[in-house]
N, C-alpha and C. Protein backbone atom coordinates (compact mmCIF):
# COMPACT_ATOMS: atom_id res chain seq x y z
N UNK A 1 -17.23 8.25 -2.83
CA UNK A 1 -16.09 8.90 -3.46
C UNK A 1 -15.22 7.88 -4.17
N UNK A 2 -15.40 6.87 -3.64
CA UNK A 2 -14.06 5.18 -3.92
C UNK A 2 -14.78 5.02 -5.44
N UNK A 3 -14.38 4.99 -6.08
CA UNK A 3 -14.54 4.01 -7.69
C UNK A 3 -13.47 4.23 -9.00
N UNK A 4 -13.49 2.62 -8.95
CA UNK A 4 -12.25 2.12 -9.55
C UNK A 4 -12.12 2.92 -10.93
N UNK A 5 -13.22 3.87 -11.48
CA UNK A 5 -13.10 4.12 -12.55
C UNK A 5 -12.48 5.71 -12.67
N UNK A 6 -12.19 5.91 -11.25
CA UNK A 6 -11.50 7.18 -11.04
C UNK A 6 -9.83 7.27 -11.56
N UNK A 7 -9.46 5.62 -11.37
CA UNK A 7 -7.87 5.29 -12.09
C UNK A 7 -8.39 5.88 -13.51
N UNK A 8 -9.06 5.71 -14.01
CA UNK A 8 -8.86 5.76 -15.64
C UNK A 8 -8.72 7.45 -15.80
N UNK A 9 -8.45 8.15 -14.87
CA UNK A 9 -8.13 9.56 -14.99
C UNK A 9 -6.98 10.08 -14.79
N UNK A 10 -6.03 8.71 -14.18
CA UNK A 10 -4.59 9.03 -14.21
C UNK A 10 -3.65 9.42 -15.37
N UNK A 11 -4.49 9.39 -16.54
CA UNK A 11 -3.36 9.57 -17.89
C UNK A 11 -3.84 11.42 -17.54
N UNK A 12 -4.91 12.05 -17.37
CA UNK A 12 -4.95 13.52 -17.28
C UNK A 12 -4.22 13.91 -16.42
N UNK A 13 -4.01 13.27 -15.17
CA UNK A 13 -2.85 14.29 -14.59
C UNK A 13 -1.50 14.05 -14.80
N UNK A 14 -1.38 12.74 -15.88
CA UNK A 14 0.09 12.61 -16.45
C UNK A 14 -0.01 13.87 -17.56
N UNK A 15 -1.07 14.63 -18.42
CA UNK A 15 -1.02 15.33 -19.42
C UNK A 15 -0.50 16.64 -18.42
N UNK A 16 -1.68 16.80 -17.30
CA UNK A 16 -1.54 18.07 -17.05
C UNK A 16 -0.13 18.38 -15.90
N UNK A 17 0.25 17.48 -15.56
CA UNK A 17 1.79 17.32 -14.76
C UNK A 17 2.50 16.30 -15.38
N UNK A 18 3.17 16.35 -16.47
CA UNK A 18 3.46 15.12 -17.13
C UNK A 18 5.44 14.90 -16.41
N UNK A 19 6.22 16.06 -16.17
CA UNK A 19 7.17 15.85 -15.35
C UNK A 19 6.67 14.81 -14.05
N UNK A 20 6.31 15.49 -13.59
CA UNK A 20 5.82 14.96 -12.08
C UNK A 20 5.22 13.53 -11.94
N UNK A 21 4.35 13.24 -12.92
CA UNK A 21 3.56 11.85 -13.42
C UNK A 21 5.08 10.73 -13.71
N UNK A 22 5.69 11.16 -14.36
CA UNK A 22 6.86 10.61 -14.90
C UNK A 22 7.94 10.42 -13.77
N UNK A 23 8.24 11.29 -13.22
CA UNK A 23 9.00 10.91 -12.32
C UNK A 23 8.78 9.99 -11.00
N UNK A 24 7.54 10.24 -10.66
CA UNK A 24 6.52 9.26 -9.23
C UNK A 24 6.25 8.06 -10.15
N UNK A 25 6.20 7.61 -11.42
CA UNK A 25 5.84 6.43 -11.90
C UNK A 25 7.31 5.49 -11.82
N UNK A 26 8.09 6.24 -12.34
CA UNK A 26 9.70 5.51 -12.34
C UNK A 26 9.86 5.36 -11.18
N UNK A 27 10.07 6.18 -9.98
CA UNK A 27 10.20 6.35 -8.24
C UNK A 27 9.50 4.84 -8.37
N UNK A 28 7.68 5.16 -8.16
CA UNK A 28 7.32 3.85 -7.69
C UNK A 28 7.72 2.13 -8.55
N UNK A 29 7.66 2.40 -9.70
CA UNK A 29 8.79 1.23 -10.13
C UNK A 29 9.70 0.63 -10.01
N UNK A 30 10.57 1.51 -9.58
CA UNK A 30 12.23 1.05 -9.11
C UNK A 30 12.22 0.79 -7.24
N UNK A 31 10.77 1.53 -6.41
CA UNK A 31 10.68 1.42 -5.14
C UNK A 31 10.25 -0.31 -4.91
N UNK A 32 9.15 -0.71 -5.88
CA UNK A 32 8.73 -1.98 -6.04
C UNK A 32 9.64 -2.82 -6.45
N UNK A 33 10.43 -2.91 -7.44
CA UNK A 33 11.27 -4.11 -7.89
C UNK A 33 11.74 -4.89 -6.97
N UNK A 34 11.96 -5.77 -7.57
CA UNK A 34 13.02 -6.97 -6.66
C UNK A 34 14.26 -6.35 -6.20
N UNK A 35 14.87 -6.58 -5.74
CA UNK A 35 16.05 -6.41 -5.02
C UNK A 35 16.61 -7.25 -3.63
N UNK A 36 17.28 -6.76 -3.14
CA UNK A 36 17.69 -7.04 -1.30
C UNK A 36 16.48 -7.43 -0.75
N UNK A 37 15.27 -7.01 -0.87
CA UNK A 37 14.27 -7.45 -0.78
C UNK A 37 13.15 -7.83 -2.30
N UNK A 38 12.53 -9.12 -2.11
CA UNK A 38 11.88 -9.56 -3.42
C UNK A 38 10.26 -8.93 -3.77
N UNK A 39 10.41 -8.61 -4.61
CA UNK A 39 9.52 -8.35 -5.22
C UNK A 39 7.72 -8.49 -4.33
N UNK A 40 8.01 -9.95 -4.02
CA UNK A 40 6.87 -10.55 -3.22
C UNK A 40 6.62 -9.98 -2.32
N UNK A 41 7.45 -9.54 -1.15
CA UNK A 41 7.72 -9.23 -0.29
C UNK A 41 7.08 -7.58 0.05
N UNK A 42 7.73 -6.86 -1.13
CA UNK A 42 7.90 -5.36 -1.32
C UNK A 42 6.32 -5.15 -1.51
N UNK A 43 5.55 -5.70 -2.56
CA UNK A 43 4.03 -6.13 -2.11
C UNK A 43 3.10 -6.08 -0.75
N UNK A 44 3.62 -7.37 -0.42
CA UNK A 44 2.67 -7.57 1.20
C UNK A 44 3.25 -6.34 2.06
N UNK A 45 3.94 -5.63 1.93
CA UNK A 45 4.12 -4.38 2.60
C UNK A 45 3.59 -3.31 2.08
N UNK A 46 3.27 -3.19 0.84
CA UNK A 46 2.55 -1.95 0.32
C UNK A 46 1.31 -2.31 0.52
N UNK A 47 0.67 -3.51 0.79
CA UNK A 47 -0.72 -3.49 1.38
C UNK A 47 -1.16 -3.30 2.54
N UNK A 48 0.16 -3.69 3.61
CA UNK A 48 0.09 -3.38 4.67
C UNK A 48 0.12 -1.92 4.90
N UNK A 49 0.45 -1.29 4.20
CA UNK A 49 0.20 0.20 4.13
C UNK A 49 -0.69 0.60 3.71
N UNK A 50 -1.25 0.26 2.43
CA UNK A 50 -2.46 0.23 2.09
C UNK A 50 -3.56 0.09 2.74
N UNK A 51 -3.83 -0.86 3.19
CA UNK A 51 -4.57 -1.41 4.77
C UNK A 51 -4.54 -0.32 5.91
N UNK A 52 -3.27 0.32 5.82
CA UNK A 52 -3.38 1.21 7.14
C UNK A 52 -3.31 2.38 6.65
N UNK A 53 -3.49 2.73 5.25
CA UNK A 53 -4.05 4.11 4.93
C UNK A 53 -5.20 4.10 4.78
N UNK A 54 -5.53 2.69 4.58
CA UNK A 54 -7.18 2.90 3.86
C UNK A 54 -7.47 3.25 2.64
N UNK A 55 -6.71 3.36 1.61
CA UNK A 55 -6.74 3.49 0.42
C UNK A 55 -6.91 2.38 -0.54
N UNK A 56 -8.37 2.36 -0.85
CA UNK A 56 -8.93 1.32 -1.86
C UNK A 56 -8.23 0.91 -2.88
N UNK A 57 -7.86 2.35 -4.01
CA UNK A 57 -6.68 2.33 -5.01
C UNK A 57 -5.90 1.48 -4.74
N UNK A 58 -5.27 1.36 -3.74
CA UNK A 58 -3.63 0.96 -3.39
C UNK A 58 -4.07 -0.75 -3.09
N UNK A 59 -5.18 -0.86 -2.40
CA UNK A 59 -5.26 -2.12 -1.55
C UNK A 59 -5.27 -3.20 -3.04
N UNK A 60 -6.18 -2.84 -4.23
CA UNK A 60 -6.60 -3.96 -5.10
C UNK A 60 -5.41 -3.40 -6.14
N UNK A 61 -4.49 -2.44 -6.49
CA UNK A 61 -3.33 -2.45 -7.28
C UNK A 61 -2.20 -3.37 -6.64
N UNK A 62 -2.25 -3.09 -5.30
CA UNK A 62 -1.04 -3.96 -4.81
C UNK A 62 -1.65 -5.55 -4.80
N UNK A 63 -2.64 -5.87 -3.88
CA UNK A 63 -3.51 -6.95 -4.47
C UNK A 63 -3.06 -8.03 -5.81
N UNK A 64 -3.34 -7.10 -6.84
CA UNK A 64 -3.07 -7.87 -8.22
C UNK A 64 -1.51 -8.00 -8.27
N UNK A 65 -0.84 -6.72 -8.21
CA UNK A 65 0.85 -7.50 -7.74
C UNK A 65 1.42 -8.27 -7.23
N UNK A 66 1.08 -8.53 -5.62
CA UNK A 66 1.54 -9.25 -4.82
C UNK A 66 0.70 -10.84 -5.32
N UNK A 67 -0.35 -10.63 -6.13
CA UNK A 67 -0.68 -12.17 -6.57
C UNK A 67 0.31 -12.80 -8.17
N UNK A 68 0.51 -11.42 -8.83
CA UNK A 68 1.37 -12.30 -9.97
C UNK A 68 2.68 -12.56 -9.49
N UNK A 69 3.27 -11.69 -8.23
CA UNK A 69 4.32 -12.04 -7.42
C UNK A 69 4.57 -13.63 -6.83
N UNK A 70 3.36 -14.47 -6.60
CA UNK A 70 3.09 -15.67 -6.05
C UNK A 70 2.95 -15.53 -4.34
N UNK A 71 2.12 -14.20 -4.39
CA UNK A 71 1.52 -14.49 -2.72
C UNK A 71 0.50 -15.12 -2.71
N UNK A 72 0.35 -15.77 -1.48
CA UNK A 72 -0.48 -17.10 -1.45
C UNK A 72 -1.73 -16.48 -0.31
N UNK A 73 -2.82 -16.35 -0.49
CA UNK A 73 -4.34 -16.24 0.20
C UNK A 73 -3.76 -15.95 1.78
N UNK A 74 -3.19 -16.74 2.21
CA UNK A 74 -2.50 -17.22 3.44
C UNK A 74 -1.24 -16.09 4.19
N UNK A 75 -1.13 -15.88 3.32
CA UNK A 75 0.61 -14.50 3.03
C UNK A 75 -0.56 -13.14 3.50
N UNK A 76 -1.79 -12.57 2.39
CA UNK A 76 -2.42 -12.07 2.34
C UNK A 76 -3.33 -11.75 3.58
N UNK A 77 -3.70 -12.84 4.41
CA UNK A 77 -4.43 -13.23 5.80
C UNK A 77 -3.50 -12.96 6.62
N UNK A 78 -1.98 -13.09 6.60
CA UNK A 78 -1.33 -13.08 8.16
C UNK A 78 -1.21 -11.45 7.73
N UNK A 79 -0.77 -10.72 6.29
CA UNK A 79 -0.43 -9.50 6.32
C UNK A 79 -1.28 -8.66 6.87
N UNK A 80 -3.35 -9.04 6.47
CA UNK A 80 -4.04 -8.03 7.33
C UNK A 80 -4.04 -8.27 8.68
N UNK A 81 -3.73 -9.44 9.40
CA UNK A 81 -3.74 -9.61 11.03
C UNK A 81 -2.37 -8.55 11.20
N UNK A 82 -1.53 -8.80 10.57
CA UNK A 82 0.00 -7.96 11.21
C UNK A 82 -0.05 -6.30 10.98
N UNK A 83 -1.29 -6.11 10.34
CA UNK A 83 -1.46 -4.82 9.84
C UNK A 83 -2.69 -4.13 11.38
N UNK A 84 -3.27 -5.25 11.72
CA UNK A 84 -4.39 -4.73 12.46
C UNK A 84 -3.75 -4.98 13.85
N UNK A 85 -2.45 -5.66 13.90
CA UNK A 85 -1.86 -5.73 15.27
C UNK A 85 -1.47 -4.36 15.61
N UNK A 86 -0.88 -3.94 14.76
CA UNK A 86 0.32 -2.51 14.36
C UNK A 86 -1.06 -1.37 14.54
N UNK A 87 -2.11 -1.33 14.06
CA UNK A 87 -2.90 -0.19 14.14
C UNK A 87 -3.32 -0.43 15.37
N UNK A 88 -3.95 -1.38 16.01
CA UNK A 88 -4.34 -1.74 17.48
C UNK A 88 -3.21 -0.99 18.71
N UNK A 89 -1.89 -1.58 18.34
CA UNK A 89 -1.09 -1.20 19.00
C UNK A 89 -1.19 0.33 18.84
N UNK A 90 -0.52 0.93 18.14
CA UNK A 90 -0.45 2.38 17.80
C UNK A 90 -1.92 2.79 18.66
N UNK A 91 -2.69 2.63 18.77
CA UNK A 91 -4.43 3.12 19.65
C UNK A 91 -3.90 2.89 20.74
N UNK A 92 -3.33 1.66 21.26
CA UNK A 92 -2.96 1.75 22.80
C UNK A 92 -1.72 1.97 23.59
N UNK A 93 -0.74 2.59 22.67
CA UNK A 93 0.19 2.90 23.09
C UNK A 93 0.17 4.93 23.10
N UNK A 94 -1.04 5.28 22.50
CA UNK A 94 -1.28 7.01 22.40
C UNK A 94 -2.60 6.76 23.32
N UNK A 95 -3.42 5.71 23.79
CA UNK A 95 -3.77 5.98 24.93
C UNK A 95 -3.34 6.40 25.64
N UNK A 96 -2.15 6.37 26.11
CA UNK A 96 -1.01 6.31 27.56
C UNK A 96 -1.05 8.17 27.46
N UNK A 97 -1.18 8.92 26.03
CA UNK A 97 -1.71 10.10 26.43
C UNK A 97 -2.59 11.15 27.31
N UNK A 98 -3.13 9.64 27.32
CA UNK A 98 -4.72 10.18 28.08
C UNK A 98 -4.76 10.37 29.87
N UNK A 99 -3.52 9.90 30.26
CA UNK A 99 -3.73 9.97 31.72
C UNK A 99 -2.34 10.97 31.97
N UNK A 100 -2.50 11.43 33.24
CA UNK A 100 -1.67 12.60 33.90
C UNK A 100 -0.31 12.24 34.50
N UNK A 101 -0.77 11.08 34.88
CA UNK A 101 0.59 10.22 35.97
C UNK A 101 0.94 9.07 35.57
């Protein structure tokens, strides 16, 4: 189902929802910018989400951001360990579902 050439279909649902396209493009623009928090930053967290949605799209768009941002290979490596701590955790903390007492 994953292929990168499925982006190149995003201008049709800007035609066929072009409000809606327009407004989620500005949203995610102004959600990304620099601010209180930098740019760089706002990145290694959308991959870390990325990572924990599982969404290919997202992982190599944010990817190429967070690298013209100046994240470093290293930034990228601790974000998927801190991403796989957080999903690990979340599994063993809804274990605790599983027992009665």
């Amino acid at each position: 189902m994953y292929s990168k050439d499925n982006l190149s279909k995003l201008p049709r649902m800007g035609e066929l929802a072009p409000e809606a396209m327009t407004t989620f493009r500005a949203y995610d623009k102004a959600a990304l910018a620099g601010g209180a928090i930098p740019k760089k930053y706002k990145e290694l967290m959308a991959i870390a989400v990325a990572l924990t949605t599982q969404c290919p799209y997202c992982i190599e768009v944010h990817r190429k951001e967070a690298i013209k941002a100046g994240v470093t290979e290293q930034e990228l490596a601790e974000t998927v360990h801190v991403t796989a701590a957080l999903r690990a955790g979340g599994a063993i903390t809804h274990g605790t579902h599983l027992f009665e007492g």
